[in-house]
N, C-alpha and C. Protein backbone atom coordinates (compact mmCIF):
# COMPACT_ATOMS: atom_id res chain seq x y z
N UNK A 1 111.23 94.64 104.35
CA UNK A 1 111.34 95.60 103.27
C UNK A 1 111.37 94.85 101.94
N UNK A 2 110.41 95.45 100.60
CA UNK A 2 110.47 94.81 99.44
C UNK A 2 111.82 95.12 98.47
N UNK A 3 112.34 93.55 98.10
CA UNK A 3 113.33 93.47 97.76
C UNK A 3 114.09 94.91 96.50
N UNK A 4 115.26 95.63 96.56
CA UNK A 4 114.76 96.88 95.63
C UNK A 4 114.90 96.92 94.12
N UNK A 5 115.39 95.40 93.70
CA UNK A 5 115.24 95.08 92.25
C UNK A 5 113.77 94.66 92.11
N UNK A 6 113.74 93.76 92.71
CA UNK A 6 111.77 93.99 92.33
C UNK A 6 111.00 95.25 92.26
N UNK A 7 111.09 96.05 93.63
CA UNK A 7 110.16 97.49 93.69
C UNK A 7 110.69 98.75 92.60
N UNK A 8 111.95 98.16 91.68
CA UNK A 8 112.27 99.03 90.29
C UNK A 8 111.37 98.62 89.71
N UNK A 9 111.48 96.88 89.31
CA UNK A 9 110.81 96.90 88.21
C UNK A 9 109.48 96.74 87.77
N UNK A 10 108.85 96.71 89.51
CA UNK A 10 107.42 97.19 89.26
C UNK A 10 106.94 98.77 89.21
N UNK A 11 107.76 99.44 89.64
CA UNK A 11 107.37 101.02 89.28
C UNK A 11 107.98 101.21 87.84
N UNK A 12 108.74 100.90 87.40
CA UNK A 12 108.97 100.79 85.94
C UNK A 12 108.23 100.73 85.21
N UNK A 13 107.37 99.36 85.39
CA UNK A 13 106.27 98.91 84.65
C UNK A 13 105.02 99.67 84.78
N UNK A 14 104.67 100.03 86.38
CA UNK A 14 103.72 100.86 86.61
C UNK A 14 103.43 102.18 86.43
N UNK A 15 104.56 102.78 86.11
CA UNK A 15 104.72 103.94 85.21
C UNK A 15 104.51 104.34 83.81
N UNK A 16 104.88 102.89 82.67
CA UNK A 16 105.25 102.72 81.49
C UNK A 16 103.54 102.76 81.51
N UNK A 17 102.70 101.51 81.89
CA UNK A 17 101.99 100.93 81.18
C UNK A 17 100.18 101.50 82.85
N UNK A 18 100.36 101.83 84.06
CA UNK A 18 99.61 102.29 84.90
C UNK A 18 99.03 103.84 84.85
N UNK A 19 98.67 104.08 85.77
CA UNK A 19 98.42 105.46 86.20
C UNK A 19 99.29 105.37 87.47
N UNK A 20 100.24 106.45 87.32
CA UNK A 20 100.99 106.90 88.68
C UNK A 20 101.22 108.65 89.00
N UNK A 21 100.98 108.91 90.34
CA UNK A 21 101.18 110.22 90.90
C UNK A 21 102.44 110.92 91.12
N UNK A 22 103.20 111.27 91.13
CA UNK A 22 104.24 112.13 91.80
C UNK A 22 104.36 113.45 92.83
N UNK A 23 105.36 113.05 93.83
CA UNK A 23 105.45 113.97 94.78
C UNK A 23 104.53 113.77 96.31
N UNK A 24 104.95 114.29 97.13
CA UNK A 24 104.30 114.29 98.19
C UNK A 24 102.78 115.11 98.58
N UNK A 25 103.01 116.44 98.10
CA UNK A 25 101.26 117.16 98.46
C UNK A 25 100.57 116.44 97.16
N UNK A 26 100.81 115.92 95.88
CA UNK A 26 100.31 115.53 95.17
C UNK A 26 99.97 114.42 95.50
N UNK A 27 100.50 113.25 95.88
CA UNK A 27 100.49 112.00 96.51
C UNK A 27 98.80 112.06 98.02
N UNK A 28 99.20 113.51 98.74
CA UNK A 28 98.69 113.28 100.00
C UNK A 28 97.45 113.53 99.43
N UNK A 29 97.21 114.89 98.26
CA UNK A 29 95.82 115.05 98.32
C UNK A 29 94.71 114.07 97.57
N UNK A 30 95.40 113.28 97.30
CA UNK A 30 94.95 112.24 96.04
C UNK A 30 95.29 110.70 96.59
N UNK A 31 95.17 110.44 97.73
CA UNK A 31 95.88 109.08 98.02
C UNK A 31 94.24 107.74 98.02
N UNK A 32 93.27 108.69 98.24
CA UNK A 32 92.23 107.98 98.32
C UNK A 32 92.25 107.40 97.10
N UNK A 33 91.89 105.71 96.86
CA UNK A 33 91.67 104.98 95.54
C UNK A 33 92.98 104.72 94.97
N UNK A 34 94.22 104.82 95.83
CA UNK A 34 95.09 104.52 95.40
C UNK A 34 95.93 102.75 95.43
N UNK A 35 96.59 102.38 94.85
CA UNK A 35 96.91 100.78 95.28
C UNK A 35 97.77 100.24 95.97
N UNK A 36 98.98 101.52 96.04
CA UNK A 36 99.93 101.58 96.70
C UNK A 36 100.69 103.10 96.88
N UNK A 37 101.73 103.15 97.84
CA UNK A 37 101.94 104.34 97.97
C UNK A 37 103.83 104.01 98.17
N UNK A 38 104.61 104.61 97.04
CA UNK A 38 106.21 104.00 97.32
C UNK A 38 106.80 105.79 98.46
N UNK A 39 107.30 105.68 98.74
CA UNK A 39 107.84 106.92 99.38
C UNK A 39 109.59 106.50 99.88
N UNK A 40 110.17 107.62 99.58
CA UNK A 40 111.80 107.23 99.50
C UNK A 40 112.38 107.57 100.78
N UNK A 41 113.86 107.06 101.06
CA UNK A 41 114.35 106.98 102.22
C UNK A 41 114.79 108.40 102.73
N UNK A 42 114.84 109.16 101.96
CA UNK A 42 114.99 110.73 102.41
C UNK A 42 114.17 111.75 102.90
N UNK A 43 112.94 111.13 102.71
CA UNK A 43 111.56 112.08 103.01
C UNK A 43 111.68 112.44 104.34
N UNK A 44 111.34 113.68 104.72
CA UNK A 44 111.86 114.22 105.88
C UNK A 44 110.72 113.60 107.00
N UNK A 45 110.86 113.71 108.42
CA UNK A 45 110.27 112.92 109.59
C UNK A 45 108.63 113.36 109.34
N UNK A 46 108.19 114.71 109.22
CA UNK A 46 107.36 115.11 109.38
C UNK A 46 105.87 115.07 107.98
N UNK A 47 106.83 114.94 106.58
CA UNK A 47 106.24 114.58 105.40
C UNK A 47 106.05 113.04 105.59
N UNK A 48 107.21 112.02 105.80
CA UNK A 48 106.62 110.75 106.04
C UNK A 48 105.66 110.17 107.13
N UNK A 49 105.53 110.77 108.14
CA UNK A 49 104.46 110.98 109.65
C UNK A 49 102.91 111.14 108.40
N UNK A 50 102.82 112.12 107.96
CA UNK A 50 101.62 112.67 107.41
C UNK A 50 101.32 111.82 106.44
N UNK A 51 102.23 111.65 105.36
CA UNK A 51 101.46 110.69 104.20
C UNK A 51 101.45 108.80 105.15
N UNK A 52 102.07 108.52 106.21
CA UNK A 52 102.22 107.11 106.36
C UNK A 52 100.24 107.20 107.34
N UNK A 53 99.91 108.15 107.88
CA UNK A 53 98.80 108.66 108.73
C UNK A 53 97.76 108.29 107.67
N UNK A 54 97.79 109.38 106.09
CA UNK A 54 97.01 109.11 105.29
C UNK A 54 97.12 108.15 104.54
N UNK A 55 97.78 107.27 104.54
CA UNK A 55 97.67 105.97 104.13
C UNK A 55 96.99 104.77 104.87
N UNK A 56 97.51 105.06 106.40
CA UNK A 56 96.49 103.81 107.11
C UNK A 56 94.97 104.87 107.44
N UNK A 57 95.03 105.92 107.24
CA UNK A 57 93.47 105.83 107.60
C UNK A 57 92.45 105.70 105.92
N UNK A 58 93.14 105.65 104.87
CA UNK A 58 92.58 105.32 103.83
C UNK A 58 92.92 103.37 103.46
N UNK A 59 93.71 102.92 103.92
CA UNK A 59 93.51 101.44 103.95
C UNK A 59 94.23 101.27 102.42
N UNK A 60 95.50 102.12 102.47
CA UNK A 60 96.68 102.11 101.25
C UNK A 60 97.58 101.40 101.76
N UNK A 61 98.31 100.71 101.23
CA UNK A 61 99.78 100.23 101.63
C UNK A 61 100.77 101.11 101.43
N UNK A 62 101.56 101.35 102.50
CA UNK A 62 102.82 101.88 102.07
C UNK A 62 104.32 101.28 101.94
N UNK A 63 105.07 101.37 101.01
CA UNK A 63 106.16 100.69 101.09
C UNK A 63 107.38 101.47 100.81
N UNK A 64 108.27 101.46 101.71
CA UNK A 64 109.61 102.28 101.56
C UNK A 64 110.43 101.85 100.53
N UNK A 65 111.15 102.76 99.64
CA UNK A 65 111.84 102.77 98.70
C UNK A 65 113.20 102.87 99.19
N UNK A 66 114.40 102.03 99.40
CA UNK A 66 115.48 102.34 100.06
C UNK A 66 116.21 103.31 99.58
N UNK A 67 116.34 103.96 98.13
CA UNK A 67 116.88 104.87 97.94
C UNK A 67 116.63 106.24 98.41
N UNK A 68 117.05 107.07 97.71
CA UNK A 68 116.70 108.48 98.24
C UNK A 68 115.71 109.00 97.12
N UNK A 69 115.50 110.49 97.62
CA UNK A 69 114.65 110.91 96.89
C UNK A 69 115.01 111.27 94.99
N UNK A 70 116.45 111.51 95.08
CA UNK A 70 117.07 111.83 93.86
C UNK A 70 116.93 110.54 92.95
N UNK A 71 117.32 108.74 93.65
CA UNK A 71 117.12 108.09 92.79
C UNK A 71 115.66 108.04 92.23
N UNK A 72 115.16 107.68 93.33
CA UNK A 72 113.30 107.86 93.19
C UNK A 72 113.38 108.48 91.35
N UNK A 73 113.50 109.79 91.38
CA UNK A 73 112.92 110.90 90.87
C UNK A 73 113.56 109.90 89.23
N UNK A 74 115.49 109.28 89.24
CA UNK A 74 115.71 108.86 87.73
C UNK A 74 114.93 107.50 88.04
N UNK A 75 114.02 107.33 88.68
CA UNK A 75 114.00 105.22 88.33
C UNK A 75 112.32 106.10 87.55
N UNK A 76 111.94 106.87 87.74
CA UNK A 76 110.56 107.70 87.28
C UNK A 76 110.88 107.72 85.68
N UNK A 77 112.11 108.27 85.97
CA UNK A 77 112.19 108.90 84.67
C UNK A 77 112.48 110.48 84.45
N UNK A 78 112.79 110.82 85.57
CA UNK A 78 112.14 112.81 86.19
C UNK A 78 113.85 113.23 86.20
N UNK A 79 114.15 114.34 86.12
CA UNK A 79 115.41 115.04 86.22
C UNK A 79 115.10 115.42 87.37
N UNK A 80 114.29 115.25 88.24
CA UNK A 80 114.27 116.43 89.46
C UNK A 80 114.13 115.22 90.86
N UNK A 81 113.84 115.20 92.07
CA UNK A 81 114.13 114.48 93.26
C UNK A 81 112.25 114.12 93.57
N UNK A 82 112.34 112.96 93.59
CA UNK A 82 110.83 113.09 93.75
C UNK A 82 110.92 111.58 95.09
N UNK A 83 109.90 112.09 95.82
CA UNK A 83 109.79 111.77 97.38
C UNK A 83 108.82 110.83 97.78
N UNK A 84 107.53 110.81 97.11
CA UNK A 84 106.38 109.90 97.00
C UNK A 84 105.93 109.67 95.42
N UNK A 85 105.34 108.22 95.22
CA UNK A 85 104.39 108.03 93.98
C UNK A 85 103.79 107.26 94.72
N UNK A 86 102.20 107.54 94.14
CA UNK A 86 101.12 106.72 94.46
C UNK A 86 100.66 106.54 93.06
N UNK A 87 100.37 105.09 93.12
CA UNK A 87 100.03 103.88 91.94
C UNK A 87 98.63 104.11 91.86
N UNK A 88 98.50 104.85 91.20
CA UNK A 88 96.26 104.59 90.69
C UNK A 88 95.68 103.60 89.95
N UNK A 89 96.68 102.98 89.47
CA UNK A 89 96.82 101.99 88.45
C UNK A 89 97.84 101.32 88.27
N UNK A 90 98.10 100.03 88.56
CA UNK A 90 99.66 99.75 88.07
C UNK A 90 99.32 98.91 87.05
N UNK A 91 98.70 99.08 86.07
CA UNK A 91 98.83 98.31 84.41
C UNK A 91 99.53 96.94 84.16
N UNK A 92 100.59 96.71 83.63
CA UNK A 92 101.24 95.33 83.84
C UNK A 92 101.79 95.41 85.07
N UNK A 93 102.17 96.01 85.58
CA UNK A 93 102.92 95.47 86.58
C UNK A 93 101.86 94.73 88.00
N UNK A 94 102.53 93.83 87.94
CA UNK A 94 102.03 92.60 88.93
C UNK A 94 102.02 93.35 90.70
N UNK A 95 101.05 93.88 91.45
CA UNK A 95 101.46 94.49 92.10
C UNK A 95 100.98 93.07 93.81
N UNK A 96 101.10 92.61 93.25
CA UNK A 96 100.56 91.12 94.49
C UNK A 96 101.73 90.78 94.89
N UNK A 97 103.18 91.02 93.99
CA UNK A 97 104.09 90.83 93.93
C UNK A 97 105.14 91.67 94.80
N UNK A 98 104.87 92.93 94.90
CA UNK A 98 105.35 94.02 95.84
C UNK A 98 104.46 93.37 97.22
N UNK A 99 102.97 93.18 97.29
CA UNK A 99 102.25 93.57 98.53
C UNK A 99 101.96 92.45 98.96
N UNK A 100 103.07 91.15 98.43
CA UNK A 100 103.31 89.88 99.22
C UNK A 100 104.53 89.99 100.14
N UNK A 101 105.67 90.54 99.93
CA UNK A 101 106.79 90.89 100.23
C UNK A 101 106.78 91.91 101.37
N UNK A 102 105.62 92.14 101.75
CA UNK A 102 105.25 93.28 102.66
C UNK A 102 105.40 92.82 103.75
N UNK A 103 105.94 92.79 105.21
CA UNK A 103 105.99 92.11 106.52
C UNK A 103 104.61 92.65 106.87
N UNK A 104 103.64 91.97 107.37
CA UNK A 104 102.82 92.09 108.13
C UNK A 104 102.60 93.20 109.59
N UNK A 105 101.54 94.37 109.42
CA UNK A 105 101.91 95.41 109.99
C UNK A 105 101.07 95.26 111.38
């Protein structure tokens, strides 16, 4: 699992300065062309089954966010609980850096 002070402060960055998605049906219908896919530790069995499916058959990485969905939603920036972001762009943020840290699947 990527360390979770690093995977802040690359969604930080990839938010500030990237293109990023929010939410899960938003995330699923849009995952094609994406660079990465963060999804949080609360996402229920059957939402994480489906987006982790559409991620390996589109050839996305996925990486778990150890928090829950509520932190997810303030490390965004969002008042509300958010469950998936997919990175369309991560701008400065160094993302070789998250998808080195990745254990081999």
């Amino acid at each position: 699992m990527v360390e979770e002070r690093l995977l802040e402060e690359f969604l930080k960055t990839a938010l500030k300065t990237g293109r990023c998605i929010l939410g899960t049906r938003t995330v699923l219908s849009s995952i094609k062309g994406s660079k990465i896919v963060l999804y949080s530790s609360s996402m229920d069995d059957d939402s994480r089954q489906a987006l982790l499916e559409a991620c390996t058959s589109n050839s996305v990485p996925s990486v778990l966010f150890a928090g829950n969905s509520e932190k997810l939603g303030r490390l965004c920036g969002k008042p509300f609980k958010v469950s998936a972001v997919g990175v369309k762009s991560p701008g400065d943020a160094n993302l070789d850096t998250v998808l080195s840290t990745q254990p081999a699947a």
